[in-house]
Protein backbone atom coordinates (compact mmCIF):
# COMPACT_ATOMS: atom_id res chain seq x y z
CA UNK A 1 17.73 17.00 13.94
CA UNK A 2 20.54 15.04 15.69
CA UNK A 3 18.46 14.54 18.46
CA UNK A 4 15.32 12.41 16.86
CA UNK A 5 16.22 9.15 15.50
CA UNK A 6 14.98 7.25 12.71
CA UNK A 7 14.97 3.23 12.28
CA UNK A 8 15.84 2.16 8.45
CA UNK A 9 14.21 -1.15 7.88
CA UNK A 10 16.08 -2.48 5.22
CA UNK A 11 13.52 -5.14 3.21
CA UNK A 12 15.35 -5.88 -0.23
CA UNK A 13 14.31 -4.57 -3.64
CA UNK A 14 16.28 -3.03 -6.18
CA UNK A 15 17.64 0.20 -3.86
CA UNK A 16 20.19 -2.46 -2.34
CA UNK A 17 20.76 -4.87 -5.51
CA UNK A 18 24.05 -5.32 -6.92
CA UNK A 19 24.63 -6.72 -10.92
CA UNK A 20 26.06 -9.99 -11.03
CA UNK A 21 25.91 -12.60 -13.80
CA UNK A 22 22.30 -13.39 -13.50
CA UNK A 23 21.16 -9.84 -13.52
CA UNK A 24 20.06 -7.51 -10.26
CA UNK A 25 19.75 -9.09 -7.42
CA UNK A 26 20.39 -8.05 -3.58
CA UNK A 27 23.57 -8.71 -1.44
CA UNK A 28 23.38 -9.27 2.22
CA UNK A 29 25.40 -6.94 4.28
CA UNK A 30 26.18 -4.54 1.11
CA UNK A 31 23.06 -1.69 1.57
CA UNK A 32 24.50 -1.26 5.70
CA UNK A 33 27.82 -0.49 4.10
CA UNK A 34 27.24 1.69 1.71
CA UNK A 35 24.63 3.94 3.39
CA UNK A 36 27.99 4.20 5.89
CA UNK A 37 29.83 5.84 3.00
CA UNK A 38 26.82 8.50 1.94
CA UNK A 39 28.47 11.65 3.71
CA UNK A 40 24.84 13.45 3.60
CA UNK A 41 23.33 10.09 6.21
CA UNK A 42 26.05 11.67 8.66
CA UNK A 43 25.60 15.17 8.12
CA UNK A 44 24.65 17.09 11.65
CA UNK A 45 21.33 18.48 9.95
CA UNK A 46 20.01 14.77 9.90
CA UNK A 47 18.65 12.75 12.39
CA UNK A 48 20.54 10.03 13.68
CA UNK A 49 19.81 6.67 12.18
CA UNK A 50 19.74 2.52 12.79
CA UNK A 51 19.49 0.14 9.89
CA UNK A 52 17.67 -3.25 10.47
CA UNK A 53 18.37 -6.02 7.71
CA UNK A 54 15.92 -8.78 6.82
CA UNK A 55 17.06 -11.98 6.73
CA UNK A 56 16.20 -13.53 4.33
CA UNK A 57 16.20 -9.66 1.57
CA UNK A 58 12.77 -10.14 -0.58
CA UNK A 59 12.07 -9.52 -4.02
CA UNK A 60 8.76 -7.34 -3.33
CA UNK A 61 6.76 -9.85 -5.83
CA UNK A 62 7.40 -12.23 -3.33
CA UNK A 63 5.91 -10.27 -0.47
CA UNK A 64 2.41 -11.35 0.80
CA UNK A 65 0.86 -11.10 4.10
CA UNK A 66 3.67 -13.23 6.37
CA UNK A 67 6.22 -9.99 5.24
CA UNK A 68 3.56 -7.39 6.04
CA UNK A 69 3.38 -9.13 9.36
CA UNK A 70 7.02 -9.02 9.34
CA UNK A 71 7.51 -5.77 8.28
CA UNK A 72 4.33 -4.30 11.37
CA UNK A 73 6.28 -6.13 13.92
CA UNK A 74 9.71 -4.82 12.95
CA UNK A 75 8.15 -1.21 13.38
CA UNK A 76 6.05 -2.17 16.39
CA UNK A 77 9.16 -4.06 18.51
CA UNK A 78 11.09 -0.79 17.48
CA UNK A 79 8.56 1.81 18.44
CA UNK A 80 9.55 3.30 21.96
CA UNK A 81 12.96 3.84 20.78
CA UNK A 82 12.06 5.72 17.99
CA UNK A 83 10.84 9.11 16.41
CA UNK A 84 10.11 7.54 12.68
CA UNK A 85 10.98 4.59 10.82
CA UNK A 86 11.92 4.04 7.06
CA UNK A 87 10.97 0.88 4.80
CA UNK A 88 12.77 0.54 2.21
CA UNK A 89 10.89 -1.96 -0.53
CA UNK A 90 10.84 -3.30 -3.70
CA UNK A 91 8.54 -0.84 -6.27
CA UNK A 92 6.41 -3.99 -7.11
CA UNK A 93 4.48 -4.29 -4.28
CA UNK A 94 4.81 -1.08 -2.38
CA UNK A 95 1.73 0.30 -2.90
CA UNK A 96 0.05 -2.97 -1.53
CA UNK A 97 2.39 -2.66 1.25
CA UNK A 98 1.94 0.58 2.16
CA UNK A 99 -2.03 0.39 2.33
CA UNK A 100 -1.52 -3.01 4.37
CA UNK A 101 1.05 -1.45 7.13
CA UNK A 102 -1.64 1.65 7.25
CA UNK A 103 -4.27 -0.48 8.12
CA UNK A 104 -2.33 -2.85 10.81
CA UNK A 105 -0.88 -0.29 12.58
CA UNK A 106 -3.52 1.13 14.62
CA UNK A 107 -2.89 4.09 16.76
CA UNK A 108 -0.10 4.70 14.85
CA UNK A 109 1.23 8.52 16.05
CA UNK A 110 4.79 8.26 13.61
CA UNK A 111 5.89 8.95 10.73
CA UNK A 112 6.17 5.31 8.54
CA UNK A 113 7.90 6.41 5.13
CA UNK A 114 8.13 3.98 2.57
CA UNK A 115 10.52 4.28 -0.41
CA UNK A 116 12.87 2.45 -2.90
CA UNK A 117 14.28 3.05 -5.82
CA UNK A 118 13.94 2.03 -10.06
CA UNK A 119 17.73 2.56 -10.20
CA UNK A 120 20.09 0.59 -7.38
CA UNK A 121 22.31 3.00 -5.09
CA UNK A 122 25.29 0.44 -6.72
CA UNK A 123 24.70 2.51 -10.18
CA UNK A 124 25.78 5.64 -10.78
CA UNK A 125 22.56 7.16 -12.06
CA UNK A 126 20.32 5.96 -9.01
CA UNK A 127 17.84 7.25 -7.80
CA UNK A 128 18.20 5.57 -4.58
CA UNK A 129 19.99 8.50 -3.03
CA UNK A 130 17.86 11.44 -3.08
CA UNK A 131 14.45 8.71 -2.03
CA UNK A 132 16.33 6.91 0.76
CA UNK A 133 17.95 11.01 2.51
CA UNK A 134 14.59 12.57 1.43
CA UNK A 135 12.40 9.90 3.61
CA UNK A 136 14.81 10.14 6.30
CA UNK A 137 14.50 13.90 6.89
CA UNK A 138 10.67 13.20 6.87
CA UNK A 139 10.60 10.65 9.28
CA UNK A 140 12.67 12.53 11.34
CA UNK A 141 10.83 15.90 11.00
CA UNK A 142 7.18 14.10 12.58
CA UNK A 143 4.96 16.42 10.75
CA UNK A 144 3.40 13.32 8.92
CA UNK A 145 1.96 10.72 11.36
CA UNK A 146 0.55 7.82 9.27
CA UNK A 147 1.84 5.41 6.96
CA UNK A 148 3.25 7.53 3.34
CA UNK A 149 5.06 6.57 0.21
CA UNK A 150 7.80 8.74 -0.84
CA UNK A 151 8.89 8.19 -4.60
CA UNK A 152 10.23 10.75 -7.01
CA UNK A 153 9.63 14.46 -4.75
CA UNK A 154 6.19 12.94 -3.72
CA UNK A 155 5.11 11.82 -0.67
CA UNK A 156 1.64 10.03 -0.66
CA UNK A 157 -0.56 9.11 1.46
CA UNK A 158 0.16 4.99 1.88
CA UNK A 159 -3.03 3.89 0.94
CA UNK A 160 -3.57 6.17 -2.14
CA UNK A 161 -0.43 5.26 -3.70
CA UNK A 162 -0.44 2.90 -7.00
CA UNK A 163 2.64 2.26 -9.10
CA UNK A 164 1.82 3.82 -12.61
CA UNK A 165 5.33 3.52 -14.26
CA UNK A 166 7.60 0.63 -14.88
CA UNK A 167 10.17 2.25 -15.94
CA UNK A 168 9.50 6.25 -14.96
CA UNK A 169 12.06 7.84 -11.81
CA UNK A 170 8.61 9.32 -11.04
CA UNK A 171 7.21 5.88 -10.58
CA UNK A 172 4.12 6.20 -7.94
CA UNK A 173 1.23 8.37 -7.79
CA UNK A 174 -2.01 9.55 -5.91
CA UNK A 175 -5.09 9.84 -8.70
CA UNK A 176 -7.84 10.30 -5.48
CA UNK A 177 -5.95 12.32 -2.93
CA UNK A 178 -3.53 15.18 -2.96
CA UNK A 179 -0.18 14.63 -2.40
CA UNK A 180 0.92 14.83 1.34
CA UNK A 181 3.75 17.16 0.36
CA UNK A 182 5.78 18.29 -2.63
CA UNK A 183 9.82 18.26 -2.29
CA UNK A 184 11.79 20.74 -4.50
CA UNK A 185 14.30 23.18 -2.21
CA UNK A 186 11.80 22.68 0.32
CA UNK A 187 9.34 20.11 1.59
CA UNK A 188 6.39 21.60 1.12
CA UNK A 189 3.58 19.61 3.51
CA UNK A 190 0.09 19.82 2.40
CA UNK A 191 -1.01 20.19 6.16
CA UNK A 192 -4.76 20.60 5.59
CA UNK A 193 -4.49 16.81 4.31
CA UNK A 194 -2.69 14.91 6.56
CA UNK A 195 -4.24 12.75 9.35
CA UNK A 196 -4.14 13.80 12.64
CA UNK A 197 -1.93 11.50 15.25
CA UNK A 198 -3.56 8.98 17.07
CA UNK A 199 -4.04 9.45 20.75
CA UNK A 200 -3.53 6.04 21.73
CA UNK A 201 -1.03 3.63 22.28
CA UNK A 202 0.29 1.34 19.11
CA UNK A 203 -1.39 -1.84 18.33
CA UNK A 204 -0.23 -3.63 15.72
CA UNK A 205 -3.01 -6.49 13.83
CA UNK A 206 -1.45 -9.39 12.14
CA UNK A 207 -2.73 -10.05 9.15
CA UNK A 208 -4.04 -13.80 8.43
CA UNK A 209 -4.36 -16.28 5.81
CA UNK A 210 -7.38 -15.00 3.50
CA UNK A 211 -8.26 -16.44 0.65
CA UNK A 212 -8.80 -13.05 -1.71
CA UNK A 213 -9.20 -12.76 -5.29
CA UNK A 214 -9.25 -9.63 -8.05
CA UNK A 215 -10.93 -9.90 -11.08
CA UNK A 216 -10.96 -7.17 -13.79
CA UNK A 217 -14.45 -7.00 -16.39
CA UNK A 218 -13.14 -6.67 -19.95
CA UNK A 219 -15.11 -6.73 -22.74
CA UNK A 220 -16.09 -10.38 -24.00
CA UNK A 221 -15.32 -11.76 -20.92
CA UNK A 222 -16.90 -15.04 -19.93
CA UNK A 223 -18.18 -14.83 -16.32
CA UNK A 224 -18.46 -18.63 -16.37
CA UNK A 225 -15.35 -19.66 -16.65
CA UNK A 226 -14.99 -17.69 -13.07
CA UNK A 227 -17.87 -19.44 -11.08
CA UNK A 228 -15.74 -22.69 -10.05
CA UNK A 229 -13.68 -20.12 -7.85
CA UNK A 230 -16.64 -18.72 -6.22
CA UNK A 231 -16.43 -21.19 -3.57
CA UNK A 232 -17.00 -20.92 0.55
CA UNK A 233 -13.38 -20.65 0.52
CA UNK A 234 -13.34 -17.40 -1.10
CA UNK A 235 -13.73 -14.79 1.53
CA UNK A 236 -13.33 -11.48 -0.59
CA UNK A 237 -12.93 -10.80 -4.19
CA UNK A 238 -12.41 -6.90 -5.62
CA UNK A 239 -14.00 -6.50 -8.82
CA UNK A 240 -12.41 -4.53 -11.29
CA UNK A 241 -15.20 -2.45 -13.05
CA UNK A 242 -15.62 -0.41 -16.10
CA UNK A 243 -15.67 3.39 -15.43
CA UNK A 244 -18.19 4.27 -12.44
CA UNK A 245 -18.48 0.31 -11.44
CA UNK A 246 -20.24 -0.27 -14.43
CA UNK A 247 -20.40 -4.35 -16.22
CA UNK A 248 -21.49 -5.53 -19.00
CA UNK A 249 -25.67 -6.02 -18.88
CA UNK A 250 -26.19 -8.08 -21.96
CA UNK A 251 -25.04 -11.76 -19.73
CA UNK A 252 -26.36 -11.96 -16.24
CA UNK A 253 -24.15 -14.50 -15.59
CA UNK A 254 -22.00 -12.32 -13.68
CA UNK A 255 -24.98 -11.18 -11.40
CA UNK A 256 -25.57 -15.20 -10.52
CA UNK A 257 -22.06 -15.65 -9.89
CA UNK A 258 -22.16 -12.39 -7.46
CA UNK A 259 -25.17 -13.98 -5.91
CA UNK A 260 -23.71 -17.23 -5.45
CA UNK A 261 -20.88 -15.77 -4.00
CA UNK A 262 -22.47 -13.41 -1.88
CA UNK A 263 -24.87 -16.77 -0.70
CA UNK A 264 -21.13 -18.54 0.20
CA UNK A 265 -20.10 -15.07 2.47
CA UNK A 266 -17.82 -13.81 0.02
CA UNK A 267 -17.09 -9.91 0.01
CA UNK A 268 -17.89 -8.89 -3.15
CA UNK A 269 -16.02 -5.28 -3.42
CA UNK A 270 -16.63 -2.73 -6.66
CA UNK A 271 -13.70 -0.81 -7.57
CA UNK A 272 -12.96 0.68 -10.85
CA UNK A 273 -10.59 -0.15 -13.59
CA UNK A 274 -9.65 3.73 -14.07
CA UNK A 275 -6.93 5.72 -12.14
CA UNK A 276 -8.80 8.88 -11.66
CA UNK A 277 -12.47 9.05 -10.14
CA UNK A 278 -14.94 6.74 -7.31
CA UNK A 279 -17.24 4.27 -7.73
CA UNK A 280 -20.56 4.96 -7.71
CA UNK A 281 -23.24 1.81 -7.88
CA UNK A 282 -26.49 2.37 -9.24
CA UNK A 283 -25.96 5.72 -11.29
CA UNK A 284 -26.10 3.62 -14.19
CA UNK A 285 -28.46 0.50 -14.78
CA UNK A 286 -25.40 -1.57 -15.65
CA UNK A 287 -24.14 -1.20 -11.94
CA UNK A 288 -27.08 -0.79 -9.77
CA UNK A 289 -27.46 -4.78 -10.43
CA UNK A 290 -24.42 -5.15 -8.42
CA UNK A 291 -25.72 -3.68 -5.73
CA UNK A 292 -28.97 -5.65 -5.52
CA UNK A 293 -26.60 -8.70 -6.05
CA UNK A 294 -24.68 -8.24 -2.49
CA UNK A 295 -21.49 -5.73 -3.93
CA UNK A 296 -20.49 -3.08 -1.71
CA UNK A 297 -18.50 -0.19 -3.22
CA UNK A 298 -15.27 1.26 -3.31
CA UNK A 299 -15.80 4.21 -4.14
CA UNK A 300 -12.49 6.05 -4.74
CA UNK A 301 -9.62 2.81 -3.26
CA UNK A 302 -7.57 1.93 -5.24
CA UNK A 303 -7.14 -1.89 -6.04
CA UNK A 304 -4.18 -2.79 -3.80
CA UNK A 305 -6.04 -0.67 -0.46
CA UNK A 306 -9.26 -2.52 -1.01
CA UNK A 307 -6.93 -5.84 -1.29
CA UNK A 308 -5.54 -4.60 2.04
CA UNK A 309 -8.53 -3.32 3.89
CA UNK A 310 -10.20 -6.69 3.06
CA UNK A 311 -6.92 -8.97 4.92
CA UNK A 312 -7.49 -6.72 7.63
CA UNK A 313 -10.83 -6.88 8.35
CA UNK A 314 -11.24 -10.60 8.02
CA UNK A 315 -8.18 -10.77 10.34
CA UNK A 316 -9.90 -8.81 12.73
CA UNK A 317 -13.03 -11.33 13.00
CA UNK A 318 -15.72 -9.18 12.37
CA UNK A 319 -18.90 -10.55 11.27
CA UNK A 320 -19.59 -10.42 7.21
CA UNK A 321 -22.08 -7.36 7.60
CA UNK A 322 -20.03 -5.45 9.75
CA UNK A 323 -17.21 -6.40 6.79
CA UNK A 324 -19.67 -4.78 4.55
CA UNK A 325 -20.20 -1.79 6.35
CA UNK A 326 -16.31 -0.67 6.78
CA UNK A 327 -15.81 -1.60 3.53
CA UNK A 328 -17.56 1.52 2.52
CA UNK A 329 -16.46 3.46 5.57
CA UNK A 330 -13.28 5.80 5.67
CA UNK A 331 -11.02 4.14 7.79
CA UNK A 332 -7.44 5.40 7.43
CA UNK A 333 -8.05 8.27 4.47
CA UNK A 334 -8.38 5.40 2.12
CA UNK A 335 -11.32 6.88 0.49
CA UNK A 336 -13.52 9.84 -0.77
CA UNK A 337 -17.06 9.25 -1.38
């Protein structure tokens, strides 16, 4: 693969961090120079490779949508010259990440991997290595065009990806897609799953200032204590739900609060609180209020994509009922119904 090329976008998190006296923390200049010493980056069976190095390196639970934008138009600037591109990210925010970069890069016919690490490549039992040569050989290979997550021998689609261990090496999964391929002694692509490449030319859609909130139903909760936020400021909130999108039906406060919301132009978007399963308003009586009430569903996303779909869309400018219609719509394999 010597002759495709790959651009490694180097972002922080813990793949480059170094110990010092304060604990991990990252080290300008130090990830270039030691992906210079990993014989298997140089090896003629690999594609060739540029790093890029953010200036300031983030901690990923500093990341919001400025670094997304930063992170699109590091990829976009790059794109012509070449054949994939690697993020490497802190595991905090990756998932969010990876469903915003899958929504802002429209028309996007590369590979984007995304991938980190729980140990740093500065310890001796990281897992940094086999993540960072792994993505590379993916990027470089093209079969997947779209925006992935590769973490642990998976790669997943970006915007079905949610971090389920803190500590785990297998740190990231899928619970409402298949996994885009499998990596043992081969990489095994799932190709009936994978998104077909655009036919157009790249256009990447800065995100913008949104004011977007999450709020997860637990039982006993008081929905009053919530209804100073539901202001005109509030442009979207996703709504954690119980099971199927189900809430509690003893206190309609919740329902007025939804209302007044939905009054304001809020997005009020229904996901639910479990890994595994979609969203489905109205197949029980304690969720078909929500519906009536001005929520939209959705269905199988997982928090941090309907976070991400909602930036987008509001950065686009569209009109609140058109926002409520892609909401529910497939845009970029982010949902089944």
């Amino acid at each position: 693969m010597r002759n495709k090329k790959v651009c490694i976008i180097y972002t922080g998190g813990t793949i480059g961090m170094v110990n010092t006296e304060n604990g991990f923390a990252p080290k300008k200049g130090y990830l270039p120079e030691v992906l210079s010493r990993i014989d298997d980056l140089h090896h003629e069976s690999m594609p060739a490779w540029d790093i890029i190095e953010f200036e300031p390196l983030l901690d990923s639970s500093n990341v919001a949508f400025e670094q997304w934008n930063q992170i699109g138009h590091a990829i976009a600037d790059n794109y012509s010259e070449y054949d994939g591109f690697v993020v490497l990210h802190g595991t905090d925010t990756m998932a969010y990440t990876a469903s915003a970069l899958s929504f802002m890069l429209e028309g996007l016919s590369k590979p984007v991997v995304i991938t980190g690490s729980q140990i740093p490549l500065s310890e001796i039992r990281s897992d940094g290595r086999d993540n960072l040569i792994t993505s590379v050989i993916i990027a470089g290979q093209g079969t997947v065009r779209e925006v992935c997550l590769y973490f642990g021998s998976k790669l997943i689609r970006g915007n079905c990806a949610t971090k389920s261990s803190a500590d785990g090496l297998i740190a990231f999964d899928s619970p409402n897609f298949p996994y885009l391929a499998e990596v043992g002694i081969d990489i095994k692509y799932n190709l009936p799953h994978l998104m077909e490449a655009a036919d157009e030319e790249l256009r990447l859609i800065e995100l913008k200032q949104t004011s977007i909130g999450v709020l997860k139903i637990f039982p006993g909760i008081q929905f009053s204590l919530f209804e100073k936020i539901m202001t005109e400021s509030l442009k979207g909130i996703v709504l954690e739900g119980f099971g199927a999108g189900n809430i509690p039906s003893t206190d309609q406060s919740l329902l007025h609060i939804i209302e007044k919301a939905f009054s304001h132009g809020t997005i009020v978007t229904v996901c639910s609180q479990c890994h595994s399963g979609t969203v489905k308003l109205g197949a029980y009586e304690t969720s078909s209020a929500l519906t009536k009430a001005g929520a939209v569903s959705g269905y199988s996303m997982t928090t941090e994509a309907a976070v991400a779909k909602l930036y987008y869309l509001f950065s686009k400018g569209y009109e609140r009922d058109r926002i409520k219609e892609l909401m529910e719509e497939n845009l970029r394999g982010e949902l089944l119904k």
